[in-house]
Protein backbone atom coordinates (compact mmCIF):
# COMPACT_ATOMS: atom_id res chain seq x y z
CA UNK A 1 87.56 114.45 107.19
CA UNK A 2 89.37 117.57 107.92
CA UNK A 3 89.27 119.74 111.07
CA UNK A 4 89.42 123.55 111.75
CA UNK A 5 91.37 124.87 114.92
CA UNK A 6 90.26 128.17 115.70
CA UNK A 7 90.73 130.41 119.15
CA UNK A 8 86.92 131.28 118.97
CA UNK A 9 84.55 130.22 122.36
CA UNK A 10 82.06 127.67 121.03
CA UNK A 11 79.88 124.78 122.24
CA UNK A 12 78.27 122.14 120.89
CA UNK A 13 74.74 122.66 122.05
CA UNK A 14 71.27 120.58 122.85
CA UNK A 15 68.48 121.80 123.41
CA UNK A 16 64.89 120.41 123.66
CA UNK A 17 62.09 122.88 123.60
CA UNK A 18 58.26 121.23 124.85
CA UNK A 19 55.32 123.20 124.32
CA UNK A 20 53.36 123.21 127.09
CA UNK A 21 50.29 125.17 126.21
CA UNK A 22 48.32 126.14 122.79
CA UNK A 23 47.71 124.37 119.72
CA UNK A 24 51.14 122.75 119.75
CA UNK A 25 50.65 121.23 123.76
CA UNK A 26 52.70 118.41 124.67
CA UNK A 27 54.92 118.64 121.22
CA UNK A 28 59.09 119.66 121.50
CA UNK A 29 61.51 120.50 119.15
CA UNK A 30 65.27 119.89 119.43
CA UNK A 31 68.14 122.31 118.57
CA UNK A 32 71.33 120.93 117.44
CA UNK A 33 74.91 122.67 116.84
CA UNK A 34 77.70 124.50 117.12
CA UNK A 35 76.82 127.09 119.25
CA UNK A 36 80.00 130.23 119.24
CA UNK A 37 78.85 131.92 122.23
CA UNK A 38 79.88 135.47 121.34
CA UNK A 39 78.60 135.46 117.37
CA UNK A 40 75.44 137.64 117.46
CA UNK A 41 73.73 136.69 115.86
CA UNK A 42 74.31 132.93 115.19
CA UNK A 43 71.82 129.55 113.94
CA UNK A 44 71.28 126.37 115.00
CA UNK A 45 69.70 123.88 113.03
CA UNK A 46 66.44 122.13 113.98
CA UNK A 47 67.09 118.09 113.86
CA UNK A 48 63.66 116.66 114.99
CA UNK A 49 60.71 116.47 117.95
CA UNK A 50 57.48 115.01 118.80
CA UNK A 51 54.12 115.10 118.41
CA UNK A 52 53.07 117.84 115.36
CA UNK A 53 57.00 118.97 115.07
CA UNK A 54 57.52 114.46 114.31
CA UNK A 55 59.99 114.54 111.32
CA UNK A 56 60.38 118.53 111.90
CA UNK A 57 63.21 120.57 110.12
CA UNK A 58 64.16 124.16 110.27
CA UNK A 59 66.65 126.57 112.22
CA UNK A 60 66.75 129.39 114.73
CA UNK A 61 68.41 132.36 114.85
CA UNK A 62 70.08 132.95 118.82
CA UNK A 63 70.87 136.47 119.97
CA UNK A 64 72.62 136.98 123.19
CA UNK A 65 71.79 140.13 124.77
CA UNK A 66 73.43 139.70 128.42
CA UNK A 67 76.17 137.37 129.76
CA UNK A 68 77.34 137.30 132.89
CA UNK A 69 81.08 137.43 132.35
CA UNK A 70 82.28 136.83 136.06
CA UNK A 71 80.16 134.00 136.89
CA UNK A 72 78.15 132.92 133.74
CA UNK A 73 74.72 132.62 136.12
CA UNK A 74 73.06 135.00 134.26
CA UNK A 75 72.36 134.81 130.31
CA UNK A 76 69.43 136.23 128.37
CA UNK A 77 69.10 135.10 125.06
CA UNK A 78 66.67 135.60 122.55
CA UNK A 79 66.05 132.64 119.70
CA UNK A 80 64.40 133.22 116.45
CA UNK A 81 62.82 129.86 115.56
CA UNK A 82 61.48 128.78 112.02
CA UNK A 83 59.84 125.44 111.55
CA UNK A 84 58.77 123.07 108.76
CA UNK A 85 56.38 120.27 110.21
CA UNK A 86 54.10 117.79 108.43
């Protein structure tokens, strides 16, 4: 095991995505990573979901296009997302 110190802003990141309308209704997909907030762009890898996306890989590409820097409210990000499902 070895471990990289850098000075770089990351977090590691969840995130669970349900569909809620469309072919794919009542399905989700979760992101999982490393998530270095000011990298544009930058990819998270998909681990998993339910229903069609059950045993799901594949990735998404995240592009931040506004942060608030004073009070981090406000953040609009735009994510790429490619999936392989059986």
């Amino acid at each position: 095991l070895s471990v990289h110190v850098t000075t770089s802003v990351f977090r590691v990141v969840t995130f669970n995505f349900a569909l809620t309308q469309g072919k794919y209704k009542g399905s989700s997909f979760c992101l999982l990573g490393r998530n270095p907030i000011f990298t544009n762009p930058r990819e998270l890898a998909i681990v998993g979901g339910t229903g069609a996306f059950r045993f799901s890989r594949g990735y998404a590409i995240l592009k931040t296009y506004y942060m608030d820097m004073q009070t981090g409210a406000s953040t609009i990000v735009e994510y790429d997302v490619y999936i392989r499902h059986y």
